[in-house]
PDB file of N, CA and C in Angstrom:
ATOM      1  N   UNK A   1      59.712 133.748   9.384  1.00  0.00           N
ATOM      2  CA  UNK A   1      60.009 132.567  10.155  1.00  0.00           C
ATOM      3  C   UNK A   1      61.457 132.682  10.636  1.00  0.00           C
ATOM      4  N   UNK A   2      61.954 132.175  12.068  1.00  0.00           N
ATOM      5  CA  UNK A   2      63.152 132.709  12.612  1.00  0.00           C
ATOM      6  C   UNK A   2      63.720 131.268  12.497  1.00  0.00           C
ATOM      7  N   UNK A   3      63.235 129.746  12.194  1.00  0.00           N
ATOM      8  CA  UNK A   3      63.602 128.862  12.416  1.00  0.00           C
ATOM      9  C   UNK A   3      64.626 128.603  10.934  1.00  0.00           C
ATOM     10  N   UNK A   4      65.698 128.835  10.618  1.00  0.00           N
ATOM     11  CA  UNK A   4      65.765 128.163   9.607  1.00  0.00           C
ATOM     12  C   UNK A   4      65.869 127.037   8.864  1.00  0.00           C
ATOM     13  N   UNK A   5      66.173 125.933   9.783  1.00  0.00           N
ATOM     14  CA  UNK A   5      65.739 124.281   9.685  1.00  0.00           C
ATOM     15  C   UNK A   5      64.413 124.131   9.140  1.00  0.00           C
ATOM     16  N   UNK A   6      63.442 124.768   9.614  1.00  0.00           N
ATOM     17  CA  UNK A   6      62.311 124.372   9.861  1.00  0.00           C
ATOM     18  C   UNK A   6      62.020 125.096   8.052  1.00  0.00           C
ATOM     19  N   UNK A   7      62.293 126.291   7.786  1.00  0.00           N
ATOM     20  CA  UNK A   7      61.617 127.384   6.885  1.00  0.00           C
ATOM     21  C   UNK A   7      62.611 126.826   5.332  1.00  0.00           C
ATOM     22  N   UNK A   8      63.865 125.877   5.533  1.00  0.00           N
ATOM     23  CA  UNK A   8      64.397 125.303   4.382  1.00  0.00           C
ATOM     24  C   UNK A   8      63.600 123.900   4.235  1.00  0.00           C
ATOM     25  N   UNK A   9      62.987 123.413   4.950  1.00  0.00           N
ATOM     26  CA  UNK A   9      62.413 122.447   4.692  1.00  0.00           C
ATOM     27  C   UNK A   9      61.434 122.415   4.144  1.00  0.00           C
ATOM     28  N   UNK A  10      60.249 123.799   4.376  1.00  0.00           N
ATOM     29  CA  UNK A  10      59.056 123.815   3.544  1.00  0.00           C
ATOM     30  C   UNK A  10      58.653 124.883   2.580  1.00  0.00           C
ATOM     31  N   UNK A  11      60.329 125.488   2.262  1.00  0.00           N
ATOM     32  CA  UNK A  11      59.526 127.060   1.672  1.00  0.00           C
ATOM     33  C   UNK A  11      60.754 126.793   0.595  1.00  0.00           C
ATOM     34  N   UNK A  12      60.277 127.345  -0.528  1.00  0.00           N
ATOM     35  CA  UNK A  12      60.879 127.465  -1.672  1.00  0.00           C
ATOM     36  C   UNK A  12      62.277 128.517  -2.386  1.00  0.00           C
ATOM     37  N   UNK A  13      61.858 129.323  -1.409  1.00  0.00           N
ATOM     38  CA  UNK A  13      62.838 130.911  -1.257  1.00  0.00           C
ATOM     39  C   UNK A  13      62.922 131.329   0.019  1.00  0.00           C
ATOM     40  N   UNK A  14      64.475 131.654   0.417  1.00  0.00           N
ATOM     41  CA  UNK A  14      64.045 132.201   1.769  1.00  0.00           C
ATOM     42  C   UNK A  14      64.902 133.579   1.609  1.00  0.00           C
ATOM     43  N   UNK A  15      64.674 134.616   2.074  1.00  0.00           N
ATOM     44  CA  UNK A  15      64.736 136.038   1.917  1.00  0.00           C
ATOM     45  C   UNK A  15      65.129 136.020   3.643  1.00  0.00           C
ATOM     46  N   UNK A  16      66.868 136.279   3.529  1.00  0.00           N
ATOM     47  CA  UNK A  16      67.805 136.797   4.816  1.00  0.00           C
ATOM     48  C   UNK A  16      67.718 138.264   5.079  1.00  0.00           C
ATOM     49  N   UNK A  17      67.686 138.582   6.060  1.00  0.00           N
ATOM     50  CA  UNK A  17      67.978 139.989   5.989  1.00  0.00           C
ATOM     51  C   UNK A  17      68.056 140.249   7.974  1.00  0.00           C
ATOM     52  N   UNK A  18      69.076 141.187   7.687  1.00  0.00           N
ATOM     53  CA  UNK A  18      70.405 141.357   9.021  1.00  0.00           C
ATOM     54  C   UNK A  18      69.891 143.115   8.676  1.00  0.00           C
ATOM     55  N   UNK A  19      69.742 143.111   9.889  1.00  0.00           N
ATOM     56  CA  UNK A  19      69.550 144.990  10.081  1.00  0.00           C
ATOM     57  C   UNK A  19      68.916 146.190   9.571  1.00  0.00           C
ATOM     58  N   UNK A  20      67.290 145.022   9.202  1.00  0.00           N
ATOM     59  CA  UNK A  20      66.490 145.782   8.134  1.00  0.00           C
ATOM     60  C   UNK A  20      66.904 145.745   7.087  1.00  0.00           C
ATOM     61  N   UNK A  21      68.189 145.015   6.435  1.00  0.00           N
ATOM     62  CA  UNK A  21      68.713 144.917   4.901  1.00  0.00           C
ATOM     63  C   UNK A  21      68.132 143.607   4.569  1.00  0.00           C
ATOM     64  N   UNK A  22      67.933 143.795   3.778  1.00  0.00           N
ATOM     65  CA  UNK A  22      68.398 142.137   2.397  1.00  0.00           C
ATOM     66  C   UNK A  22      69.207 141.467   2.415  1.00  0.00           C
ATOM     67  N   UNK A  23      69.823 140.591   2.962  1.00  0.00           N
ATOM     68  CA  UNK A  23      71.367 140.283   2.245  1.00  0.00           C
ATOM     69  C   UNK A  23      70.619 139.378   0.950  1.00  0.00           C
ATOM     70  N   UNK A  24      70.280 138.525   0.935  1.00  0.00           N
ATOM     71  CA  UNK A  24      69.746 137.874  -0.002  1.00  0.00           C
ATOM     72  C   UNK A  24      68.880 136.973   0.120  1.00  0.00           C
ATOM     73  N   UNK A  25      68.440 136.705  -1.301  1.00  0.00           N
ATOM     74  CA  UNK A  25      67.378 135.680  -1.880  1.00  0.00           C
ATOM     75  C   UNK A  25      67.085 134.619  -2.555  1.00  0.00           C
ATOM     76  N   UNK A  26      67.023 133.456  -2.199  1.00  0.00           N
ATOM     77  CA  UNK A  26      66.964 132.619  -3.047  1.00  0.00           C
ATOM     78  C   UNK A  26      66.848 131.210  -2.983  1.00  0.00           C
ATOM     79  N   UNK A  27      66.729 130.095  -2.900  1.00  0.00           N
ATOM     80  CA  UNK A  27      66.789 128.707  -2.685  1.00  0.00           C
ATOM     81  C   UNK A  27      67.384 128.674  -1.313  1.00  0.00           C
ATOM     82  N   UNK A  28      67.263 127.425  -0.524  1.00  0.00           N
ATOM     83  CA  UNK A  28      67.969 127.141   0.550  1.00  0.00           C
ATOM     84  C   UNK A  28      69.368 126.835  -0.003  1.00  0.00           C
ATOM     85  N   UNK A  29      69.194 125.708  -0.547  1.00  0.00           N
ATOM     86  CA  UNK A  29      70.439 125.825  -0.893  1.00  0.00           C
ATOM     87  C   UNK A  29      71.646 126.407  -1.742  1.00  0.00           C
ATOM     88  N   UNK A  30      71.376 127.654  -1.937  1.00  0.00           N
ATOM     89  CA  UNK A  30      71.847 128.207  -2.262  1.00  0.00           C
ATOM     90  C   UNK A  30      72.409 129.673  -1.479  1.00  0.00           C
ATOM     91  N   UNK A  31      71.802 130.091  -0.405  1.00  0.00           N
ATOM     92  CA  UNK A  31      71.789 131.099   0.942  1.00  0.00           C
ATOM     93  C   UNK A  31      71.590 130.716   2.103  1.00  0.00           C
ATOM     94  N   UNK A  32      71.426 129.134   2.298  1.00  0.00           N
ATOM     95  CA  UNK A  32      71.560 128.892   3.710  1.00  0.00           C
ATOM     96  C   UNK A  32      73.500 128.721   3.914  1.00  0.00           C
ATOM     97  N   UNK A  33      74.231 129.632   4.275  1.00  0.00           N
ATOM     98  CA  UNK A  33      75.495 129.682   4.645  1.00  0.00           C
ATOM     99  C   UNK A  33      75.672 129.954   6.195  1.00  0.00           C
ATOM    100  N   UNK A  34      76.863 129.597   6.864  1.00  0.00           N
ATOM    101  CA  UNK A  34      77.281 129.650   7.674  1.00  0.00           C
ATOM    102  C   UNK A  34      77.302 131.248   8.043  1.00  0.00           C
ATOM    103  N   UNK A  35      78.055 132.023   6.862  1.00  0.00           N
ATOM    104  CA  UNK A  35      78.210 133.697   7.433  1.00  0.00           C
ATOM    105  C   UNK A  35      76.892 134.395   7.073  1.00  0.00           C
ATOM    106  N   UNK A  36      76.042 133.627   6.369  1.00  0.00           N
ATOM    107  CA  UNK A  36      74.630 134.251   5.703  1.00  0.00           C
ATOM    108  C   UNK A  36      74.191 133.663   7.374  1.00  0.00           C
ATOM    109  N   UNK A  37      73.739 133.431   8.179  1.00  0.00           N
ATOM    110  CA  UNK A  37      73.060 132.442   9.118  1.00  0.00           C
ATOM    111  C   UNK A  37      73.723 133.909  10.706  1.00  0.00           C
ATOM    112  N   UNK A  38      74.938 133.622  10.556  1.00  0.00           N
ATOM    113  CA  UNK A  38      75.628 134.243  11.630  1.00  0.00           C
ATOM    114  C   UNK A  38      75.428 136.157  11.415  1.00  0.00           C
ATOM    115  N   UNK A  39      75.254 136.354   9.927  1.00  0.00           N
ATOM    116  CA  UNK A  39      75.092 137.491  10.293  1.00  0.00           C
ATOM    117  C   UNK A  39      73.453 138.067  10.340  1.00  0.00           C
ATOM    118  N   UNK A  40      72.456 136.755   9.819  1.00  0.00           N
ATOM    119  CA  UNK A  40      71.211 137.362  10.336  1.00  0.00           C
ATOM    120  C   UNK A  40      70.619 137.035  11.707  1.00  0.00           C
ATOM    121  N   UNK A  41      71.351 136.693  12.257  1.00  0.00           N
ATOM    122  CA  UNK A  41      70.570 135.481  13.252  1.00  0.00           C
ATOM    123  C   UNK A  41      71.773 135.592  14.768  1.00  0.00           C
ATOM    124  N   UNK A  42      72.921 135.901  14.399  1.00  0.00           N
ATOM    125  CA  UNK A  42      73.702 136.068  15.004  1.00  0.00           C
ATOM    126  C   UNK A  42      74.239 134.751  15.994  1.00  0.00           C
ATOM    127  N   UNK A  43      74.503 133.545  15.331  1.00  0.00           N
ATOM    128  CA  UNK A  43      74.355 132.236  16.042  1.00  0.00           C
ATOM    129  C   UNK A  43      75.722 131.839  14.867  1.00  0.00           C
ATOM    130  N   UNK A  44      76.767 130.557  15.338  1.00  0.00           N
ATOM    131  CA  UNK A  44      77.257 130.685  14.667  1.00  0.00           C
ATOM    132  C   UNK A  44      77.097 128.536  14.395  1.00  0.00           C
ATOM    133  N   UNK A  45      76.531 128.334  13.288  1.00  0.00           N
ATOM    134  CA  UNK A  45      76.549 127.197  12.947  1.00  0.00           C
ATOM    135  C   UNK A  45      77.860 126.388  11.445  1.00  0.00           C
ATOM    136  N   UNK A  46      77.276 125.312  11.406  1.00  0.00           N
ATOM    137  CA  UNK A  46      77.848 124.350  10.555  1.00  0.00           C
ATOM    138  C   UNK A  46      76.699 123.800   9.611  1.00  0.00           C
ATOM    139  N   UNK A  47      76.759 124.518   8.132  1.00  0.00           N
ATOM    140  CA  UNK A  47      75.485 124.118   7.743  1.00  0.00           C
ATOM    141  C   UNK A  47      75.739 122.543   6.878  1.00  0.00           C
ATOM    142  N   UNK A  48      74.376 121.501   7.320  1.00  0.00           N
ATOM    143  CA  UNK A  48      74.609 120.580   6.474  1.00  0.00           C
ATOM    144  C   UNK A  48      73.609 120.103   5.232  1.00  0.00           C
ATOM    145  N   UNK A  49      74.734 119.396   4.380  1.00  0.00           N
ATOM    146  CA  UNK A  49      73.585 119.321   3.152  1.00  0.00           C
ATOM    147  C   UNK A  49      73.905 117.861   2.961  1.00  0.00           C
ATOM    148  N   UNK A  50      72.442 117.310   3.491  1.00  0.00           N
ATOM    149  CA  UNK A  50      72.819 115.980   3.177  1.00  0.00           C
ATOM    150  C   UNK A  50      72.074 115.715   1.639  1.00  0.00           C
ATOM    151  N   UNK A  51      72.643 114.563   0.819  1.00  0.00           N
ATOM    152  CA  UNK A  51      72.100 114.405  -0.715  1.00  0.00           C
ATOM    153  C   UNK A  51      70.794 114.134  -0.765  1.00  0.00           C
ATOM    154  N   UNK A  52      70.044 114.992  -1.395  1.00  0.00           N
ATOM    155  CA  UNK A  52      68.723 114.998  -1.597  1.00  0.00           C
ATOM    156  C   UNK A  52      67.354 115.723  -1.327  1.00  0.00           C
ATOM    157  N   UNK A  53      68.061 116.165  -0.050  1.00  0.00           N
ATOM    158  CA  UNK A  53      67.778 117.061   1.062  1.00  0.00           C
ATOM    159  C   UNK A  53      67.584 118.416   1.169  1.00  0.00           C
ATOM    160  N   UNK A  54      66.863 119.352   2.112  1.00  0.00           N
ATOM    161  CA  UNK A  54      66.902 120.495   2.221  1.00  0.00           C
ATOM    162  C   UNK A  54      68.407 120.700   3.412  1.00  0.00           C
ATOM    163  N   UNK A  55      69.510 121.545   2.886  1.00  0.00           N
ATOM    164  CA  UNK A  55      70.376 121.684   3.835  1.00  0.00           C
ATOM    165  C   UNK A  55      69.748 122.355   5.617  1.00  0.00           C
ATOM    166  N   UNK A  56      70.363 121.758   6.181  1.00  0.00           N
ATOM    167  CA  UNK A  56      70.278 122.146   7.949  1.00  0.00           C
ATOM    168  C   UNK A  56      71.227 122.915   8.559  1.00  0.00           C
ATOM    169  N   UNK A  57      70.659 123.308   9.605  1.00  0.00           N
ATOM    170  CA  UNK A  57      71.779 124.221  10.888  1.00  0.00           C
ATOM    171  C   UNK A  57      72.314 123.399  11.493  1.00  0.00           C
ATOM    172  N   UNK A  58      73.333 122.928  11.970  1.00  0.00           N
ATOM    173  CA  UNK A  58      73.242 122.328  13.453  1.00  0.00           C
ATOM    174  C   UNK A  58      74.140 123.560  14.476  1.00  0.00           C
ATOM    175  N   UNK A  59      74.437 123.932  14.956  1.00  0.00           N
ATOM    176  CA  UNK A  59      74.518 125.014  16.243  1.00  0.00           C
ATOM    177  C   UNK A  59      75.749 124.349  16.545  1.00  0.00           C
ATOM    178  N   UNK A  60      76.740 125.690  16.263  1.00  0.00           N
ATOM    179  CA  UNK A  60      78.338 124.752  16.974  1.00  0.00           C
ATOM    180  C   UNK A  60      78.225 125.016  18.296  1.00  0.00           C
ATOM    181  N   UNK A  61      77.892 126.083  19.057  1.00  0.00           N
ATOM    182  CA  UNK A  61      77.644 126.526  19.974  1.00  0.00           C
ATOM    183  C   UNK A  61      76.633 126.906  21.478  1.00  0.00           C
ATOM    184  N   UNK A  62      75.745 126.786  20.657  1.00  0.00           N
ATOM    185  CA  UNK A  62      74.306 126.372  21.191  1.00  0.00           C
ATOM    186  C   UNK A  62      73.843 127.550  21.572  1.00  0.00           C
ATOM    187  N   UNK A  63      74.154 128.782  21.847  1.00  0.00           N
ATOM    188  CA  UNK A  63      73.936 129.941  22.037  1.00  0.00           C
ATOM    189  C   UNK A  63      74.484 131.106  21.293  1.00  0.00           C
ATOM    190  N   UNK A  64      73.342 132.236  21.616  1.00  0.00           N
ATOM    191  CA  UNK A  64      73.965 133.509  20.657  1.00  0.00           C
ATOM    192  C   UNK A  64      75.362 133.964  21.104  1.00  0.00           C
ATOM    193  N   UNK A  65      75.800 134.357  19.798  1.00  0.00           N
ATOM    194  CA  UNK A  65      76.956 134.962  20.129  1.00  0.00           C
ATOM    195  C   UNK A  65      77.467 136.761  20.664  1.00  0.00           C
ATOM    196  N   UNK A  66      77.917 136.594  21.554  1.00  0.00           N
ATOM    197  CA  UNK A  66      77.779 138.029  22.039  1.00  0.00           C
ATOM    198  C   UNK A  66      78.885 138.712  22.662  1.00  0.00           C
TER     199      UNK A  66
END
């Protein structure tokens, strides 16, 4: 799944990986990061965690970075 809003909201583990690697595994909230996000995805966001919640993207930029 390329959405990650969408894939922290209903999946239990999410498994990053940038250039055929791994970077890592594990809870959203715990690997949904700003440089975890930018270096698989290549987009550069502000991740939020509101209390209770699965943390979100929101897009500082709105486009890839290039």
């Amino acid at each position: 799944m390329h959405d990650p809003n969408l894939a922290a909201r209903y999946i239990n583990q999410l498994a990053w990986l940038a250039d055929r690697t791994l970077l890592v595994q594990d809870t959203p909230a715990l690997t949904m990061t700003s440089p975890i996000v930018k270096a698989c995805l290549d987009i550069d966001v502000a991740v939020i965690r509101p209390t209770g919640k699965p943390p979100f993207c929101d897009a500082l930029h709105g486009l890839r970075a290039k």
